[in-house]
Protein backbone atom coordinates (compact mmCIF):
# COMPACT_ATOMS: atom_id res chain seq x y z
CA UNK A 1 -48.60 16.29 -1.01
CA UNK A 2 -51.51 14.10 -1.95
CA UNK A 3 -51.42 10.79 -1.80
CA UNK A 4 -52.92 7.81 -3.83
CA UNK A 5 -53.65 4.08 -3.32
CA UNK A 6 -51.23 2.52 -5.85
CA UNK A 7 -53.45 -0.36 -7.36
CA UNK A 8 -53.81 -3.26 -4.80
CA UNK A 9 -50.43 -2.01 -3.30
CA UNK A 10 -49.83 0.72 -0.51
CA UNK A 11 -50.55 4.62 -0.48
CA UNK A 12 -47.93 6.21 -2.38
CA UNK A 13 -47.47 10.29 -2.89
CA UNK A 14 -49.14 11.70 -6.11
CA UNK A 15 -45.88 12.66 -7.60
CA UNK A 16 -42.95 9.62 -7.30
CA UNK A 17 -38.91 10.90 -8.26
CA UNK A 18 -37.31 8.92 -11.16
CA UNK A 19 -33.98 7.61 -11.62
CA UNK A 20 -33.46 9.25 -15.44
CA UNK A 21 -32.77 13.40 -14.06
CA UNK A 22 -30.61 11.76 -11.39
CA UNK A 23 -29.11 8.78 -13.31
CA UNK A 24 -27.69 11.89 -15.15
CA UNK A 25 -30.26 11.28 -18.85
CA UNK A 26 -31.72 14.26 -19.20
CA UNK A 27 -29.04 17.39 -18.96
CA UNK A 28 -25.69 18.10 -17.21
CA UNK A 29 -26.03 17.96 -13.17
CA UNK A 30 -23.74 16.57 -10.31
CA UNK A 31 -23.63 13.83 -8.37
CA UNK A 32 -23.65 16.23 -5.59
CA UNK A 33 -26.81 18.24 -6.99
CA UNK A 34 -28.83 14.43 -7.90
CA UNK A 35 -28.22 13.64 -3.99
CA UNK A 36 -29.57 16.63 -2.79
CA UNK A 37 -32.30 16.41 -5.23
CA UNK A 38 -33.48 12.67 -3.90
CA UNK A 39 -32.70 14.11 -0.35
CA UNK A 40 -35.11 17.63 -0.75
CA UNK A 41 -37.91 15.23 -2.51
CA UNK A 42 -38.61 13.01 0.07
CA UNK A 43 -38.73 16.02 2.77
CA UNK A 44 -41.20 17.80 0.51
CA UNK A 45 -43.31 14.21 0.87
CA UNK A 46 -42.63 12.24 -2.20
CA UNK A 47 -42.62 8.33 -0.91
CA UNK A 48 -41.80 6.88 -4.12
CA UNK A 49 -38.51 6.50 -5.99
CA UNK A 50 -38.00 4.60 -9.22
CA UNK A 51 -34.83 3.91 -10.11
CA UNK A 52 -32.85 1.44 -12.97
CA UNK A 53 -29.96 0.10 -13.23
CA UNK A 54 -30.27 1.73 -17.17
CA UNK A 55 -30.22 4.87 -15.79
CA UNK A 56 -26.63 6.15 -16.05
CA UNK A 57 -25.27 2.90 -15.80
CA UNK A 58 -25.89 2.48 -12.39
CA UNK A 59 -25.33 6.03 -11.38
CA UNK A 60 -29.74 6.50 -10.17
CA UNK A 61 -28.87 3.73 -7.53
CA UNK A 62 -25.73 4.98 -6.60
CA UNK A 63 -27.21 8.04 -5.88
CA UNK A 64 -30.31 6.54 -3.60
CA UNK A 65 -27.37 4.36 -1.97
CA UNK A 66 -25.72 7.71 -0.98
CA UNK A 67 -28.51 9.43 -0.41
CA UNK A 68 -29.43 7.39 2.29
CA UNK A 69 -27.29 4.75 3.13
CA UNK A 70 -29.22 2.33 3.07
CA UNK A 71 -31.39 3.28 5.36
CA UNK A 72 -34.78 4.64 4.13
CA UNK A 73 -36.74 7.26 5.84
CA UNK A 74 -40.41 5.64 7.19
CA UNK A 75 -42.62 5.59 4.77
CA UNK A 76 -40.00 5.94 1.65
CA UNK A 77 -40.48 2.98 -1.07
CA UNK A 78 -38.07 1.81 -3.83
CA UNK A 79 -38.37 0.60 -7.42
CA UNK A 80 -35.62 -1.14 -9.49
CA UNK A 81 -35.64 -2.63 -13.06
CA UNK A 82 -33.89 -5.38 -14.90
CA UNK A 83 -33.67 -5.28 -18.92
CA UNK A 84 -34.15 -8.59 -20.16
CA UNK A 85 -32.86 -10.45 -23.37
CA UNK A 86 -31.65 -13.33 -22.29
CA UNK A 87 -33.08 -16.31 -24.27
CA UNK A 88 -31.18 -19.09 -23.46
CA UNK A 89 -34.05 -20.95 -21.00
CA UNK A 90 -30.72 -21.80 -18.48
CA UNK A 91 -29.38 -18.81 -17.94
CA UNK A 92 -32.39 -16.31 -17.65
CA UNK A 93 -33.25 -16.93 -13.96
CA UNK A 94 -29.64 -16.48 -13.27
CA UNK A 95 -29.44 -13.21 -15.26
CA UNK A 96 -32.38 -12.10 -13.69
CA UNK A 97 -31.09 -12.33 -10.00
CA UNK A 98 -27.64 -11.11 -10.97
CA UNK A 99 -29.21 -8.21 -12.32
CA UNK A 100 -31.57 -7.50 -9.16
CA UNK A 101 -28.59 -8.15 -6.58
CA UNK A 102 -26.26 -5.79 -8.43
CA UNK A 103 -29.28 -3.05 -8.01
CA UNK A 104 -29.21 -3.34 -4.25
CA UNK A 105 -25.68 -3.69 -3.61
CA UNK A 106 -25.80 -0.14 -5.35
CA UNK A 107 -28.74 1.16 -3.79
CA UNK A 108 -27.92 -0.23 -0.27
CA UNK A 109 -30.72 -2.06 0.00
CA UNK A 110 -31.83 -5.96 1.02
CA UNK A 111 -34.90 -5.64 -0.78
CA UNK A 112 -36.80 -3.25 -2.65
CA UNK A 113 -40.99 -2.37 -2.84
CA UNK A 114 -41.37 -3.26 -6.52
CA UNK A 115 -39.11 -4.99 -9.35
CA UNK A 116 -40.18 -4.04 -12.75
CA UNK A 117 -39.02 -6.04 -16.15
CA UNK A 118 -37.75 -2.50 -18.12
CA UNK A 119 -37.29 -4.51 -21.23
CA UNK A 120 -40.22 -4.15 -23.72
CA UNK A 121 -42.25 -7.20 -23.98
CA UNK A 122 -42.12 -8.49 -27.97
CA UNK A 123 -44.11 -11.42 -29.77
CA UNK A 124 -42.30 -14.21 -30.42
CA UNK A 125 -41.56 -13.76 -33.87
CA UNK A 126 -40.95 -9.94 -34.08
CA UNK A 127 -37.72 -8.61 -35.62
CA UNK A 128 -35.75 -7.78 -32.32
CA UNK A 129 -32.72 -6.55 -34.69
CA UNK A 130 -34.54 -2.76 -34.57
CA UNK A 131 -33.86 -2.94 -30.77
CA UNK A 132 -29.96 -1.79 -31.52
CA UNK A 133 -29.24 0.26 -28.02
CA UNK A 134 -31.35 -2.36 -25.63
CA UNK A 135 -32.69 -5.51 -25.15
CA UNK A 136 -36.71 -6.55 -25.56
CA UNK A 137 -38.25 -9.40 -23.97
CA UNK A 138 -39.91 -12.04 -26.08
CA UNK A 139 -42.85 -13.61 -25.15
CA UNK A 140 -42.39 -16.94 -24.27
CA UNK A 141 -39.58 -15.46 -22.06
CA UNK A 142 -41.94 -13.35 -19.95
CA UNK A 143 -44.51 -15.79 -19.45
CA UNK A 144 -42.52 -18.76 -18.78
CA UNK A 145 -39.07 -17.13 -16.95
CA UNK A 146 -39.65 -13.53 -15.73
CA UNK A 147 -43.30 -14.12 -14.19
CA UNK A 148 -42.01 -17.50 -12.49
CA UNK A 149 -38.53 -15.84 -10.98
CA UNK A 150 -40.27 -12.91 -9.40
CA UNK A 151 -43.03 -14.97 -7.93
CA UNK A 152 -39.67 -16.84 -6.16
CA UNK A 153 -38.07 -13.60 -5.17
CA UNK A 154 -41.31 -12.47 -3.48
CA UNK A 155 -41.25 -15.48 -1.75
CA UNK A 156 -37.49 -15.28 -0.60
CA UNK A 157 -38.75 -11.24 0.17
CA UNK A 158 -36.34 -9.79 -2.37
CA UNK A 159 -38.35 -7.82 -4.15
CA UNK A 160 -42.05 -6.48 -2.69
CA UNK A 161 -44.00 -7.20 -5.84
CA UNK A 162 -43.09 -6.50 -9.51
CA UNK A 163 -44.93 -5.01 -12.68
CA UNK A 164 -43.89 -4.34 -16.23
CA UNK A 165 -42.99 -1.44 -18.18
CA UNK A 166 -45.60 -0.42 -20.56
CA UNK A 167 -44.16 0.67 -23.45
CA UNK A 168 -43.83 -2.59 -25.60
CA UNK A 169 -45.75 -3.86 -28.34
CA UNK A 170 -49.36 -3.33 -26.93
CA UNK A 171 -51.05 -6.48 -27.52
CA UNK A 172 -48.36 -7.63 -25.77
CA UNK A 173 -48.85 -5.66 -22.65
CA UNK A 174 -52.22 -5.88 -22.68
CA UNK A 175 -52.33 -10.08 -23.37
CA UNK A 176 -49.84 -10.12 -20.24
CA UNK A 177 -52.25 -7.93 -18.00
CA UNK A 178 -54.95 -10.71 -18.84
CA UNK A 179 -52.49 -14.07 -17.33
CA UNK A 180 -53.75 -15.75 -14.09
CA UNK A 181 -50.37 -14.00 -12.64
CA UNK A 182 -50.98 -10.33 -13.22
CA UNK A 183 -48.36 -7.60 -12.57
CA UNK A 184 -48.83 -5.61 -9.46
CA UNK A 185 -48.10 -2.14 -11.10
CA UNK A 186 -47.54 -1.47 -14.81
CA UNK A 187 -45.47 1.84 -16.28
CA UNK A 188 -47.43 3.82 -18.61
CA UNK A 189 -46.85 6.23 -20.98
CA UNK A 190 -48.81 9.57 -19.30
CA UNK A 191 -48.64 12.54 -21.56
CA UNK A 192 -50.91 14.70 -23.31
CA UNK A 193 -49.69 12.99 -26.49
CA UNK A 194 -49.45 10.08 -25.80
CA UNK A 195 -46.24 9.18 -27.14
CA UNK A 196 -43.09 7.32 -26.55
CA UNK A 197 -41.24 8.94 -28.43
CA UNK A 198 -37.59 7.40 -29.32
CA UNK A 199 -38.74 4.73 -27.05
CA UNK A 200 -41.28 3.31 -29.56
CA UNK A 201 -39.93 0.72 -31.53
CA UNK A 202 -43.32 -0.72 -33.13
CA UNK A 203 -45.43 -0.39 -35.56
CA UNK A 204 -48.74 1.87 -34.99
CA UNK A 205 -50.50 3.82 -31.83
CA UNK A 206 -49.11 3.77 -28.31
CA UNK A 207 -52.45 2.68 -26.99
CA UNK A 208 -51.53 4.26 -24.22
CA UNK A 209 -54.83 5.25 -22.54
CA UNK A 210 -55.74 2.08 -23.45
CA UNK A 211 -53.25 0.35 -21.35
CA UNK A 212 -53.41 2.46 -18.22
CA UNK A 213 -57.77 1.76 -18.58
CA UNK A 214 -56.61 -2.02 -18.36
CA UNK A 215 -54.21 -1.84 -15.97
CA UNK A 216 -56.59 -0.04 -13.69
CA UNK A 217 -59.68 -2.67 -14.79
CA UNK A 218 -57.14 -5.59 -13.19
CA UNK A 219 -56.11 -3.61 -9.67
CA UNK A 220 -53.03 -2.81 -10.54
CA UNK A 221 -50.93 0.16 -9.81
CA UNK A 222 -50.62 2.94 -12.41
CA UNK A 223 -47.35 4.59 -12.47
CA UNK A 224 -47.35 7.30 -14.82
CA UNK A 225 -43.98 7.82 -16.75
CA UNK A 226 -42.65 10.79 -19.33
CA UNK A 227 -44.88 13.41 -18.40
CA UNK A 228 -42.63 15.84 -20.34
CA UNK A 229 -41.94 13.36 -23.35
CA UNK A 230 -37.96 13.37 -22.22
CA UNK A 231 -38.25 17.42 -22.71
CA UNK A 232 -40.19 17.15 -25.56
CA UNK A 233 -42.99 19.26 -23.23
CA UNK A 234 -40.99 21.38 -22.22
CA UNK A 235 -39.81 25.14 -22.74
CA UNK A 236 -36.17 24.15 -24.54
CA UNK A 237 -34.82 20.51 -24.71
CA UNK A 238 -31.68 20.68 -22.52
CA UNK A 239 -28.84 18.38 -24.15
CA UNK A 240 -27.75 17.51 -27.74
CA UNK A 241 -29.88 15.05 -29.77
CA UNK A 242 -30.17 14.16 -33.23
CA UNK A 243 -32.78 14.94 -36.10
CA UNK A 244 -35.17 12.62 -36.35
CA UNK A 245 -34.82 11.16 -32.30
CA UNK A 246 -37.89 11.02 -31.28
CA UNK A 247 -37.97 14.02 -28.23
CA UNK A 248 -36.72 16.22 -31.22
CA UNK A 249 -39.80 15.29 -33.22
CA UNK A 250 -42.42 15.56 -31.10
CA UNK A 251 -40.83 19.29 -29.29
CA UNK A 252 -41.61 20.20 -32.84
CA UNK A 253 -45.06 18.98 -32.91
CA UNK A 254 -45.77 20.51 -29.88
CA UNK A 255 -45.47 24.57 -30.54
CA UNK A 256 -49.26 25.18 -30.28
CA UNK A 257 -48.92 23.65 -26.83
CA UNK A 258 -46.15 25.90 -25.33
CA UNK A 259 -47.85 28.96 -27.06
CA UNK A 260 -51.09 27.97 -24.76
CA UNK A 261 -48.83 27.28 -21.69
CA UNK A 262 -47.05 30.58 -22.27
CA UNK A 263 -51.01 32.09 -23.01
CA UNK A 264 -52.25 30.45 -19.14
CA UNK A 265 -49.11 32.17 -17.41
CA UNK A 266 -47.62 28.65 -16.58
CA UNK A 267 -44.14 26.66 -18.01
CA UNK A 268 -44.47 24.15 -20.46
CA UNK A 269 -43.24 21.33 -18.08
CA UNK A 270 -45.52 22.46 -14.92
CA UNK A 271 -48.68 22.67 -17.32
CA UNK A 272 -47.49 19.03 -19.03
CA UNK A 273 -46.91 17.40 -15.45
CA UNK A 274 -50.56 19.02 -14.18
CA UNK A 275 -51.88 17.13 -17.17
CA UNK A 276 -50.55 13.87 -16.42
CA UNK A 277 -51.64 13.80 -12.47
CA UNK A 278 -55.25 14.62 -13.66
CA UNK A 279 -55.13 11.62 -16.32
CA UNK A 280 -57.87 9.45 -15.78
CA UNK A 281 -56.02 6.31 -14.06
CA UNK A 282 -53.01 7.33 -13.00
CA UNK A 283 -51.71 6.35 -9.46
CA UNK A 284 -48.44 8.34 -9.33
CA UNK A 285 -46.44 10.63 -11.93
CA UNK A 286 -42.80 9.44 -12.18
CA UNK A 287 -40.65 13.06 -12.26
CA UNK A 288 -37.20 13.00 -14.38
CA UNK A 289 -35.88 16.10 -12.42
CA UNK A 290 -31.89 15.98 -12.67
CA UNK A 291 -31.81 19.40 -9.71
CA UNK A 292 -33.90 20.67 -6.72
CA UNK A 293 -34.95 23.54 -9.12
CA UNK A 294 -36.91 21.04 -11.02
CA UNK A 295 -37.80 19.46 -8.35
CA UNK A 296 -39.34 22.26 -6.68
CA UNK A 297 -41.50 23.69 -10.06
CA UNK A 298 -42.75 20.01 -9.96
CA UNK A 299 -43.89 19.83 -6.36
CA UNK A 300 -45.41 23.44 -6.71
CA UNK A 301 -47.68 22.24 -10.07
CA UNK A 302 -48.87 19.37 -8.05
CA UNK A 303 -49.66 21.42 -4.89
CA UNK A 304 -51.69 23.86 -7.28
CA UNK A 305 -53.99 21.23 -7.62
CA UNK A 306 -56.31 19.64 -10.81
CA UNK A 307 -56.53 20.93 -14.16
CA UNK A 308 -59.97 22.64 -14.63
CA UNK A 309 -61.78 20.43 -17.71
CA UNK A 310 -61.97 23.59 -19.56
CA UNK A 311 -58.09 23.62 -20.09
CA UNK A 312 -57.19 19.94 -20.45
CA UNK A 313 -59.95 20.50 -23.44
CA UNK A 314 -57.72 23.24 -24.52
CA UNK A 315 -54.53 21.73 -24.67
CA UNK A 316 -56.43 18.41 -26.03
CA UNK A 317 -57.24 20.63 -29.03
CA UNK A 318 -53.59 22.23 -29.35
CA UNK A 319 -51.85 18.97 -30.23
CA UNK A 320 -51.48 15.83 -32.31
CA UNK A 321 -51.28 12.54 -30.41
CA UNK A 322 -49.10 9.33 -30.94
């Protein structure tokens, strides 16, 4: 598998597994099948794994923690998160570390490679009441407790570096990637439309290009997340969702694009995570694979190498972006 200098980090394979297939998000699997699946993507090279404590409740971690027992095959990094919305200025370095030490009790881990905040990053006075299922992370919170505590937990070498999610408001994301303390990687949205989806709680465009363009500008990592839109990109979204959520919405803004992928001979998802490794900027795409099927229709995309121009300009055409 190729591999890519993430920002001002370490080489890291072109294709990284996420915690959301195997945290049990995205369809019905096993704990059994998610184990084999972390297991079977680090023998076919990936070096990356990005896991959550979000993702199943713990069950991502658990599965890395069973996977390997703590102890990591050479070469193998690790990502956690910690959702923050905590706002009493006491308590938030404390909630912080509890959150980070819980992660690597369950992952079986002393330390891990990166730490990113997975809350998204609000202004100060913005109406956190539409963030019902999660927390969001105002702004004054970020830049005077998150930045400070990881800086200390590098120091102590608990965590490796850390970086931020990229899906919050934007001027947000982009005001924090222009601090004297910069993140070392940044999450960003990487599909061919560019959108959220039911993780956009703002007003207005993702800016998403935008963001990974800065992010790269500073020297920081790329790490390039929902390549498939949560199954939006894909042939047939595989679990019960409402009308109106927002994978639901854009699978039915995206017909034009499967009728193209069916047109090139390819799947949906292969074409859509082709797409995202030959985005201008990005480091690493973040899989959600919940089996070793996926997992191996993934790997073979990659391994069939860049997009011609002539067909990103195709599917360009074919769809709407956020």
């Amino acid at each position: 598998m190729e591999m890519r200098q993430l920002g001002g980090l370490w080489p890291v394979s072109a294709l990284a597994l996420g915690g959301g297939g195997v945290g049990q998000l995205w369809g019905e699997t096993t704990r059994e099948e998610c184990v084999a699946t972390v297991r079977q993507a680090v023998d076919l090279g990936i070096t990356l794994l990005d896991m959550a404590p979000s993702y199943g409740d713990g069950e991502a971690e658990l599965v890395v923690g069973a996977a390997f027992d703590g102890k990591l095959p050479d070469g193998v990094r690790v990502t956690t998160k910690h959702r923050l919305g905590q706002t009493d200025p006491e308590a938030i370095e404390k909630n912080i570390r509890d959150g980070l030490e819980e992660s690597l009790k369950r992952l079986r881990l002393e330390k891990v490679d990166l730490f990113f905040l997975h809350s998204n990053i609000i202004p100060n006075d913005f109406d956190a009441s539409v963030y019902v299922t999660r927390p969001a992370t105002r702004w004054w919170v970020y830049e005077e407790h998150f930045v400070p505590t990881c800086k200390k937990l590098v120091s102590e070498g608990k965590i490796g570096a850390w970086g931020i999610t990229g899906i919050g408001v934007p001027e947000c994301l982009l005001r924090a990637l222009d601090l004297n303390d910069k993140p070392a990687a940044v999450q960003c949205i990487s599909n061919l439309i560019d959108s959220p989806g039911d993780l956009q709680y703002f007003p207005g465009p993702s800016r998403a290009r935008e963001i990974i363009a800065k992010t790269k500008s500073i020297g920081a990592g790329v790490l390039g997340i929902r390549p498939v839109q949560g199954g939006a990109l894909t042939d047939a979204i595989d679990r019960d969702l409402p009308s109106g959520h927002g994978v639901v919405t854009d699978y039915a803004k995206t017909a034009n694009y499967r009728a193209l992928a069916k047109e090139l001979g390819t799947s949906p998802a292969a074409l859509a995570h082709r797409y995202a490794l030959a985005m201008k900027g990005v480091d690493t795409v973040v899989l959600g694979c919940k089996n070793t099927a996926e997992l191996k229709e993934c790997v073979i995309a990659e391994a069939n190498g860049p997009l011609e121009p002539d067909i990103i300009a195709r599917i360009d055409a074919a769809v709407l972006r956020n």
